[in-house]
C-alpha atoms as a PDB file:
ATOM      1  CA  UNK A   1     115.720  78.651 105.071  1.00  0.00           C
ATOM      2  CA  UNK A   2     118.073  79.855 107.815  1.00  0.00           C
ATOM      3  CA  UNK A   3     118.549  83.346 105.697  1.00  0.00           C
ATOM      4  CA  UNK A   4     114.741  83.509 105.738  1.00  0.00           C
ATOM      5  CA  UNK A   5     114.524  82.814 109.311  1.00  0.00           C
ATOM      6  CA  UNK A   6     117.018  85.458 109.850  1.00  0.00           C
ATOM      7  CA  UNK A   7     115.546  87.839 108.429  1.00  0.00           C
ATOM      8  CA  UNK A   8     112.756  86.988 109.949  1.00  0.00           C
ATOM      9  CA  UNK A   9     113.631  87.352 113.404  1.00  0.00           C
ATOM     10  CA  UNK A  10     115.017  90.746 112.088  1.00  0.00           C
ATOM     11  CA  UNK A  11     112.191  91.962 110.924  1.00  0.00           C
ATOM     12  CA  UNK A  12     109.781  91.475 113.444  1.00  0.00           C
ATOM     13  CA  UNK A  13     112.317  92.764 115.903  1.00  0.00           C
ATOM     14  CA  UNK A  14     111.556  96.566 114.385  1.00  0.00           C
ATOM     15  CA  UNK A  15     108.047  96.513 115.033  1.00  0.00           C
ATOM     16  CA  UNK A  16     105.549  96.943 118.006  1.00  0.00           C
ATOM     17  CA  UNK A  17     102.531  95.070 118.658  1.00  0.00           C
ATOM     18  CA  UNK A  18      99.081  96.228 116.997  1.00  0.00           C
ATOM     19  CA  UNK A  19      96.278  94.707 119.095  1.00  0.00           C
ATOM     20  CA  UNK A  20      93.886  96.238 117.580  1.00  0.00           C
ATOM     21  CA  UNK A  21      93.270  94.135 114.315  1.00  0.00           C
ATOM     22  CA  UNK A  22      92.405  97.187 112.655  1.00  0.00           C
ATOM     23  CA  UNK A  23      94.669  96.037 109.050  1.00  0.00           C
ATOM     24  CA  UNK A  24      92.678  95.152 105.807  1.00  0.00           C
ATOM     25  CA  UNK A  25      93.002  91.809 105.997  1.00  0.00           C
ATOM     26  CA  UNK A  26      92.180  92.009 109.529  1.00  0.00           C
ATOM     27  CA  UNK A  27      89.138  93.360 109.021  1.00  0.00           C
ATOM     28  CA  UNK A  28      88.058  90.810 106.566  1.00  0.00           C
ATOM     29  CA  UNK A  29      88.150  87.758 108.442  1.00  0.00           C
ATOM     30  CA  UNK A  30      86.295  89.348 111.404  1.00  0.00           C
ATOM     31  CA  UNK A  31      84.005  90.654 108.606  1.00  0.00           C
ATOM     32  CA  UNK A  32      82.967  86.812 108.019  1.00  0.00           C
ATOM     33  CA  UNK A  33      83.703  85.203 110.906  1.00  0.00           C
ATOM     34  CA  UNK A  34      80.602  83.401 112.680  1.00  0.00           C
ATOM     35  CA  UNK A  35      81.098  83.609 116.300  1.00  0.00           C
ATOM     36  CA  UNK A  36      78.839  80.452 117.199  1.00  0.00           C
ATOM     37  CA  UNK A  37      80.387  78.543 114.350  1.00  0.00           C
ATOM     38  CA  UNK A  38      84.200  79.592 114.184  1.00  0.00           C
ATOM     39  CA  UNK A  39      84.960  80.717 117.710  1.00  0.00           C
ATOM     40  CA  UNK A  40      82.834  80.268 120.951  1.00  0.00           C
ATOM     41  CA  UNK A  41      84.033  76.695 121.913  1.00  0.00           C
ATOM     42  CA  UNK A  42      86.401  76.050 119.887  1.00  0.00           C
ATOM     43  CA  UNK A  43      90.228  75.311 118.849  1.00  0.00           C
ATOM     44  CA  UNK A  44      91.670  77.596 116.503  1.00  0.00           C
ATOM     45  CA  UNK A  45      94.989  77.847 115.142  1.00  0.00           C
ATOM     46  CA  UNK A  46      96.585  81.313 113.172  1.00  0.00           C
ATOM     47  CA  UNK A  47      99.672  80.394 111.938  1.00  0.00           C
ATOM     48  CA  UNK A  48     101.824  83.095 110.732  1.00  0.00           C
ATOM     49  CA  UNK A  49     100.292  85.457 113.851  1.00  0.00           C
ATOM     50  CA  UNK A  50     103.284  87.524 113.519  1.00  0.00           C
ATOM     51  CA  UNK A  51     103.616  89.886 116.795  1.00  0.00           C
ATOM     52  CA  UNK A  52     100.050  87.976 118.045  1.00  0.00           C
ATOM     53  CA  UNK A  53      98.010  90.847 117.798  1.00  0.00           C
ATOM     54  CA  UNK A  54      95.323  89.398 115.960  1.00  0.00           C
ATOM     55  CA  UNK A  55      95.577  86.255 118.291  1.00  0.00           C
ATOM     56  CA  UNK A  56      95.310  88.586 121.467  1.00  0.00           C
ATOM     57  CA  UNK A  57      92.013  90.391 120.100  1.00  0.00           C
ATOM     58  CA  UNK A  58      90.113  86.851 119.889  1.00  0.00           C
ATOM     59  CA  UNK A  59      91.376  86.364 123.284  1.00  0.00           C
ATOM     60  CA  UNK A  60      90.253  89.408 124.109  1.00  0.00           C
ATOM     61  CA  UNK A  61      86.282  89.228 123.117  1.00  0.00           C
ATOM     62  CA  UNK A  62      83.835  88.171 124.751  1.00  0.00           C
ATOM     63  CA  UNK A  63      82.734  85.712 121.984  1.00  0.00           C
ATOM     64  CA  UNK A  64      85.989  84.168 122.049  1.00  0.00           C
ATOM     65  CA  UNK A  65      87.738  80.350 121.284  1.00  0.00           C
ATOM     66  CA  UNK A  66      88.342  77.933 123.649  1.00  0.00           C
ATOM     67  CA  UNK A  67      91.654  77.690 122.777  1.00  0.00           C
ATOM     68  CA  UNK A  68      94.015  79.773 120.522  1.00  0.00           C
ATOM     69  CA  UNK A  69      97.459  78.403 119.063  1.00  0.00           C
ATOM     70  CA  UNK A  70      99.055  81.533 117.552  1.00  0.00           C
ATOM     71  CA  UNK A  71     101.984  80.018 115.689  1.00  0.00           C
ATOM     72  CA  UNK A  72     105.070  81.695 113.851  1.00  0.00           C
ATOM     73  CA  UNK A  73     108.328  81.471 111.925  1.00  0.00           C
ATOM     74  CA  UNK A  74     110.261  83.876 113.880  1.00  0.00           C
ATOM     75  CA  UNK A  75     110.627  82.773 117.437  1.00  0.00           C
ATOM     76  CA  UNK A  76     111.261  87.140 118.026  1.00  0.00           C
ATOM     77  CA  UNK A  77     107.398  87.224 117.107  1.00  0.00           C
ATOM     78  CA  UNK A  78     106.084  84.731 119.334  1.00  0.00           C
ATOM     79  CA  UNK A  79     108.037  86.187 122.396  1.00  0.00           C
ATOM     80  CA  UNK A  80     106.557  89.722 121.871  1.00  0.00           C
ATOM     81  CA  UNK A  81     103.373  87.876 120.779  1.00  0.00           C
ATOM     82  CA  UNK A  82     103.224  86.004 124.065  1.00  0.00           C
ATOM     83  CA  UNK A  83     104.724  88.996 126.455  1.00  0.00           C
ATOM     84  CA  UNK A  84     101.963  91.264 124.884  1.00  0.00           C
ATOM     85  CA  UNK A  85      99.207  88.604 126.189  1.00  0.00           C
ATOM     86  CA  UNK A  86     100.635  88.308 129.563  1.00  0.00           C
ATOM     87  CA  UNK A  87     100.779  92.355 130.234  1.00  0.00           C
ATOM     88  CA  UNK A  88      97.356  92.276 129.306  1.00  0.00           C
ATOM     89  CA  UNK A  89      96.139  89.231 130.675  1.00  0.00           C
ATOM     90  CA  UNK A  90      94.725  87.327 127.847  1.00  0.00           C
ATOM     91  CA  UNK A  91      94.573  83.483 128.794  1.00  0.00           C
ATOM     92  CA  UNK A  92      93.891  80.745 126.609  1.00  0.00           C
ATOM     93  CA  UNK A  93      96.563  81.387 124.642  1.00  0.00           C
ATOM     94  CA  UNK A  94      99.671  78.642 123.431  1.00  0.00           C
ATOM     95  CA  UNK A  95     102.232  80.543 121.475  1.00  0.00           C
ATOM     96  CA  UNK A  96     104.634  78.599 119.419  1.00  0.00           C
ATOM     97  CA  UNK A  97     107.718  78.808 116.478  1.00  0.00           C
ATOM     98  CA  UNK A  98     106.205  76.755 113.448  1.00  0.00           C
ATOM     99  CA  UNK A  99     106.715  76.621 109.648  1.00  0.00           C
ATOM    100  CA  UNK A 100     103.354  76.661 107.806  1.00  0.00           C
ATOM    101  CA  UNK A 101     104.777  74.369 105.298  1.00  0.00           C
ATOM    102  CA  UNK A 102     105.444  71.636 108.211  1.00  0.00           C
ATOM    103  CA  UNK A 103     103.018  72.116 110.856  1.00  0.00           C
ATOM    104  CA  UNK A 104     103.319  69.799 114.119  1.00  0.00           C
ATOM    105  CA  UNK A 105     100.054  69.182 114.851  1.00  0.00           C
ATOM    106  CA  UNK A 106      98.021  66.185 113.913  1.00  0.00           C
ATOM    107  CA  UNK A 107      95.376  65.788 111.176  1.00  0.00           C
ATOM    108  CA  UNK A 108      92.279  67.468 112.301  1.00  0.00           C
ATOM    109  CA  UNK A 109      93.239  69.120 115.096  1.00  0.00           C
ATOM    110  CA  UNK A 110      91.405  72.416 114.769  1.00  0.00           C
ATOM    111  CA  UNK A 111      88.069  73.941 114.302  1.00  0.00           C
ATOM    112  CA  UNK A 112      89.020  77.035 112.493  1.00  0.00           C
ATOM    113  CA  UNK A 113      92.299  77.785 110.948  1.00  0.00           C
ATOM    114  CA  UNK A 114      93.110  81.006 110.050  1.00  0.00           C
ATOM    115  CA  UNK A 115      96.138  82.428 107.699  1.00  0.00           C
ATOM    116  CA  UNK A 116      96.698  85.992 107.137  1.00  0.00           C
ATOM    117  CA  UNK A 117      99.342  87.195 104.786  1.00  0.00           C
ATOM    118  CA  UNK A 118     101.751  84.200 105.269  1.00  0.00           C
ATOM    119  CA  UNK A 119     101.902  81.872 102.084  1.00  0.00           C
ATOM    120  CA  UNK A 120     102.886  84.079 100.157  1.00  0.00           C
ATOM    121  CA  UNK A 121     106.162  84.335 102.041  1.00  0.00           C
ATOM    122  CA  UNK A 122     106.669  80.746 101.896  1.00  0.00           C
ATOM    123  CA  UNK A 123     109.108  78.822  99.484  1.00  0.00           C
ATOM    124  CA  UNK A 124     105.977  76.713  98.566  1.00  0.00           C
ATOM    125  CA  UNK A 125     102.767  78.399  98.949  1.00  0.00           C
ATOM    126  CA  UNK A 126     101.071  75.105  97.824  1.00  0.00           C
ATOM    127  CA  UNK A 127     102.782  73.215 100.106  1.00  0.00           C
ATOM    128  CA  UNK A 128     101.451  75.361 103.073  1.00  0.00           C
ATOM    129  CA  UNK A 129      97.935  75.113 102.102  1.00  0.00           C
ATOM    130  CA  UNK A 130      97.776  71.201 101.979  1.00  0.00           C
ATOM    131  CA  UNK A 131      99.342  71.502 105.454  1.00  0.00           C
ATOM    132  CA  UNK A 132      96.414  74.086 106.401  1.00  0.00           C
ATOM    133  CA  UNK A 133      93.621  71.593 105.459  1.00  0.00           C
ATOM    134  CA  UNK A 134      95.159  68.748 106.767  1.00  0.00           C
ATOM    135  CA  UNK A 135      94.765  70.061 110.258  1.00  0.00           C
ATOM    136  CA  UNK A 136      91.747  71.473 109.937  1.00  0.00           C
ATOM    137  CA  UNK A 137      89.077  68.971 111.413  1.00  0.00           C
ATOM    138  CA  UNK A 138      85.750  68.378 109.042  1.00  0.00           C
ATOM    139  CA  UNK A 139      83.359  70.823 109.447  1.00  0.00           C
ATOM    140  CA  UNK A 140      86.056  73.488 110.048  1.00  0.00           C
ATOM    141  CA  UNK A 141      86.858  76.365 108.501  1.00  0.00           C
ATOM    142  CA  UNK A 142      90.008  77.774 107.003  1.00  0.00           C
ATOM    143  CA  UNK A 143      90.352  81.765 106.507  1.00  0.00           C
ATOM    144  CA  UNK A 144      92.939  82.879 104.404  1.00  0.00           C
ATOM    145  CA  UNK A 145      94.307  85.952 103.402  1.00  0.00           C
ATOM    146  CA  UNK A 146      96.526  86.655 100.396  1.00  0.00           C
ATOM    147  CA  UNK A 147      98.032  90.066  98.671  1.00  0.00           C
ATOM    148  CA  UNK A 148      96.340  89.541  95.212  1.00  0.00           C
ATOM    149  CA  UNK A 149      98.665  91.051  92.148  1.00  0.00           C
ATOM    150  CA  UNK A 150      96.062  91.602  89.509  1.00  0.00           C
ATOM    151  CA  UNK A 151      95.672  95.301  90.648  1.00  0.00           C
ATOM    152  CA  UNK A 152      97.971  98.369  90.122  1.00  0.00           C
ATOM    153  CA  UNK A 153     100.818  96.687  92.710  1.00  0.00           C
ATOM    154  CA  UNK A 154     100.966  94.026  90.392  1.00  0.00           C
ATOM    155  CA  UNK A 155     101.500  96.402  87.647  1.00  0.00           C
ATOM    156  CA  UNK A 156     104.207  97.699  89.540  1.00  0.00           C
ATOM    157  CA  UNK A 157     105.948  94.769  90.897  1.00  0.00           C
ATOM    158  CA  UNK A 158     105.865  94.279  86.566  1.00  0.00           C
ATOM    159  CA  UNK A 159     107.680  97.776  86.187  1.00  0.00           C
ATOM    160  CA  UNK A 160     110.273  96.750  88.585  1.00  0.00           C
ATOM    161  CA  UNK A 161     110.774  93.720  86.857  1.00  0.00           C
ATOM    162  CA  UNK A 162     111.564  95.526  83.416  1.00  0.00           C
ATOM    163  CA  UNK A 163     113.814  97.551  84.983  1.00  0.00           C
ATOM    164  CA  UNK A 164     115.704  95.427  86.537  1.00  0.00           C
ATOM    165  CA  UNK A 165     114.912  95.965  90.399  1.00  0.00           C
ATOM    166  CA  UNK A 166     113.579  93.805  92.974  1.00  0.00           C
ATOM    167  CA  UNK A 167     110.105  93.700  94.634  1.00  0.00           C
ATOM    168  CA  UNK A 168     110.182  93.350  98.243  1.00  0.00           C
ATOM    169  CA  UNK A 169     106.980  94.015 101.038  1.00  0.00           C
ATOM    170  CA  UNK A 170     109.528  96.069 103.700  1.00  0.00           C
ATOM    171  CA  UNK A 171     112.594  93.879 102.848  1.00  0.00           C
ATOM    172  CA  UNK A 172     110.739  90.539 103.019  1.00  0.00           C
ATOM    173  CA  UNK A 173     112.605  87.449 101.374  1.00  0.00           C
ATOM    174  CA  UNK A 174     110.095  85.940  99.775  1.00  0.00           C
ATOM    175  CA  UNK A 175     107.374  87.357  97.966  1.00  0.00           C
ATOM    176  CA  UNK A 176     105.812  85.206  95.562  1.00  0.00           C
ATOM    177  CA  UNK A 177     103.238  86.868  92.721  1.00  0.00           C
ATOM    178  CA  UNK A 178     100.023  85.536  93.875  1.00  0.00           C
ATOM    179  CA  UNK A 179      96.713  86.790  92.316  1.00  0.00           C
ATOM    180  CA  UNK A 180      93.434  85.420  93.332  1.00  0.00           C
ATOM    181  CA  UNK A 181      92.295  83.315  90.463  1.00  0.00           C
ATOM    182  CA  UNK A 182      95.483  81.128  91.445  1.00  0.00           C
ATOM    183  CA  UNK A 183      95.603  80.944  95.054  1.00  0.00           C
ATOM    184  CA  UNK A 184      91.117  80.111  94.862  1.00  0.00           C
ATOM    185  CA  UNK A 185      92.049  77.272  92.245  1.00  0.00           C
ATOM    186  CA  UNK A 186      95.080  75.688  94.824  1.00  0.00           C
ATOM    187  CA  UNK A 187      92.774  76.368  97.898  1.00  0.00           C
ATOM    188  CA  UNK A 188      90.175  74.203  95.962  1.00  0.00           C
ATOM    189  CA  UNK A 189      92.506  71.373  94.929  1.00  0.00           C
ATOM    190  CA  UNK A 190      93.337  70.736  98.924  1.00  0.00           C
ATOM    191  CA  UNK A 191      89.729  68.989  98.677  1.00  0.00           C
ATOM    192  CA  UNK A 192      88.269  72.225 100.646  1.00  0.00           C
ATOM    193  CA  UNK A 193      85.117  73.129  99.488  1.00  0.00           C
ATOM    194  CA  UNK A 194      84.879  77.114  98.747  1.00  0.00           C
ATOM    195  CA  UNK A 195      82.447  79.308 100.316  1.00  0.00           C
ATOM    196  CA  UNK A 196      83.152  83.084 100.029  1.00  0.00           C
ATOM    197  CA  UNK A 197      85.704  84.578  97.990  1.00  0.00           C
ATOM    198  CA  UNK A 198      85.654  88.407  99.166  1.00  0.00           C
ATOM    199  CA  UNK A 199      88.706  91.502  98.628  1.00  0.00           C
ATOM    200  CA  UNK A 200      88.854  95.199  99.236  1.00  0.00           C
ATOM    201  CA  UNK A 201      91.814  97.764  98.380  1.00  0.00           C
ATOM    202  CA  UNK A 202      91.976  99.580  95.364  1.00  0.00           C
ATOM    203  CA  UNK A 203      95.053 101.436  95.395  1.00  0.00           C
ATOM    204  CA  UNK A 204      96.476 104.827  93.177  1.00  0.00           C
ATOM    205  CA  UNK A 205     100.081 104.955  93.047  1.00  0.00           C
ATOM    206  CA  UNK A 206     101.578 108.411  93.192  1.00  0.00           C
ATOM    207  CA  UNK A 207     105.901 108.507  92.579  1.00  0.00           C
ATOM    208  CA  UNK A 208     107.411 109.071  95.937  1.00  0.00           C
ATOM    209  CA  UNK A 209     104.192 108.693  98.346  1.00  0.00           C
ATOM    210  CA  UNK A 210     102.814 105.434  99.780  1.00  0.00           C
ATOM    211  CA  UNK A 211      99.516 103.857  97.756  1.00  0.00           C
ATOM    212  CA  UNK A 212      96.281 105.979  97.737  1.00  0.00           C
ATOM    213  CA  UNK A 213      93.392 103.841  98.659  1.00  0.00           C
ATOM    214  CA  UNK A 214      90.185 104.885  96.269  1.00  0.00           C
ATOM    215  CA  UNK A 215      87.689 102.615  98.496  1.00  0.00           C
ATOM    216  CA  UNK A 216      84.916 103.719  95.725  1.00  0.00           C
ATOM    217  CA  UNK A 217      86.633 101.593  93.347  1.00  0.00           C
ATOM    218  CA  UNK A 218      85.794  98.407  95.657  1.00  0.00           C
ATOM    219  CA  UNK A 219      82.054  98.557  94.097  1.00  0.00           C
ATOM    220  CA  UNK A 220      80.227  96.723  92.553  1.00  0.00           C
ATOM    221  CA  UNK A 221      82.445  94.364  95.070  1.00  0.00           C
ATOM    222  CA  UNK A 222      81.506  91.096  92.822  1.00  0.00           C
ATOM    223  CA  UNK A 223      83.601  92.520  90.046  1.00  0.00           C
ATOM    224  CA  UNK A 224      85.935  94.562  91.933  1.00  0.00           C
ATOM    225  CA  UNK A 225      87.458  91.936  94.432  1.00  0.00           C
ATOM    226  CA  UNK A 226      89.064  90.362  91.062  1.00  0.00           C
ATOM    227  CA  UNK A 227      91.647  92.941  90.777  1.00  0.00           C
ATOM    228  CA  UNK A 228      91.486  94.297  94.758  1.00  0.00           C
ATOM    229  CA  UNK A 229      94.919  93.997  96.661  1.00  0.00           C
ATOM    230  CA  UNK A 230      93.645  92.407 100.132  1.00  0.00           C
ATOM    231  CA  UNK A 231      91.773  89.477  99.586  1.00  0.00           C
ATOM    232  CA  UNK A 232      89.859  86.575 101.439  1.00  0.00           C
ATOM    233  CA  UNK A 233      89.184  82.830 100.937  1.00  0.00           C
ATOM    234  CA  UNK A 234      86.713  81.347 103.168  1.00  0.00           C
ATOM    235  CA  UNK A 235      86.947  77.268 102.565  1.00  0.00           C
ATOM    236  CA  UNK A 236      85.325  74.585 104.439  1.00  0.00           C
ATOM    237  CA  UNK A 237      86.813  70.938 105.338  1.00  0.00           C
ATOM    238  CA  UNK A 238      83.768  67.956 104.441  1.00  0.00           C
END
């Protein structure tokens, strides 16, 4: 845990802040996001915010939360995180270090919960989402964001594997194979009830060049999101 945490701290010292919540999986949850019913009014906790840019859009809209907790591993993040929302003041805001697998907030303590690219950086993914619904108060909603390995980076983590390298997302620690038939089946066994299961990102690898997003292949999307990279679980608490 303290080499994780390390490396952590590391790697979120190389970046900048992106408030613009412009990334794939970004885009999803705003995609199905209900203002009336997720946001306006309420208590919502991300947890694994990174930098906070995410957090500091909601802030930023006019349909926004009540309240915002943006929480993260790496205590770098949350000091960028919570620097970037005082430059630009964004209030409403508490910024705090937390581990998604032990989260120090009481049961039901939030209306919407959201989790973007996170448990599968953890060293127990399930873990983290039992901690997720637990303090997610009923009626909430938890949206989640996973890589999903089914698709050609799968295949290629795969080839890596047979030849005897190592997969890593930009030096990462932990990277656990998750594809989407999994993580929907250990989202549903926290007792949350499912109610969209959405993806995009169809990706052609070329040797020596980053992926090649073919965003035709995303159709018909009912098919399609079972072997897309960026993927969505929307799951409510009874």
């Amino acid at each position: 845990m303290v080499t994780s945490r390390k490396a952590y701290e590391e790697w979120h010292a190389r970046y900048e802040i992106d408030g613009g919540a412009d990334t794939p999986w970004h885009k999803l949850v705003i995609k199905h996001l209900q203002p009336k019913r997720d946001l306006i009014g309420k208590r919502v906790l991300e947890i694994g915010c990174g930098l906070g840019g995410f957090s500091c859009w909601l802030a930023s809209q006019a349909e926004r939360p009540d309240h915002i907790v943006a929480a993260d591993f790496a205590a770098t993040a949350v000091q960028k995180g919570r620097a970037f929302a005082k430059e630009h003041n964004l209030g409403g805001v508490t910024w705090e270090v937390a581990d998604v697998q032990n989260i120090a907030h009481q049961d039901a303590t939030f209306d919407t919960v959201i989790s973007c690219e996170t448990i599968e950086h953890v060293p127990s993914p399930k873990r983290g989402l039992s901690e997720l619904a637990r303090v997610l108060r009923p009626g909430g909603r938890l949206f989640l964001t996973t890589p999903n390995y089914l698709g050609t980076l799968g295949l290629y983590r795969v080839y890596l594997r047979l030849i005897g390298r190592r997969f890593t997302e930009e030096g990462q620690p932990i990277n656990n194979f998750l594809v989407l038939p999994l993580t929907r089946h250990w989202v549903a066994q926290t007792g949350l009830q499912l109610q969209t299961v959405s993806a995009t990102g169809q990706y052609l690898l070329l040797p020596g060049k980053p992926p090649v997003e073919i965003s035709s292949l995303n159709q018909p999307e009912k098919l399609m999101r079972w072997v897309a990279h960026h993927s969505l679980i929307v799951a409510e608490k009874r």
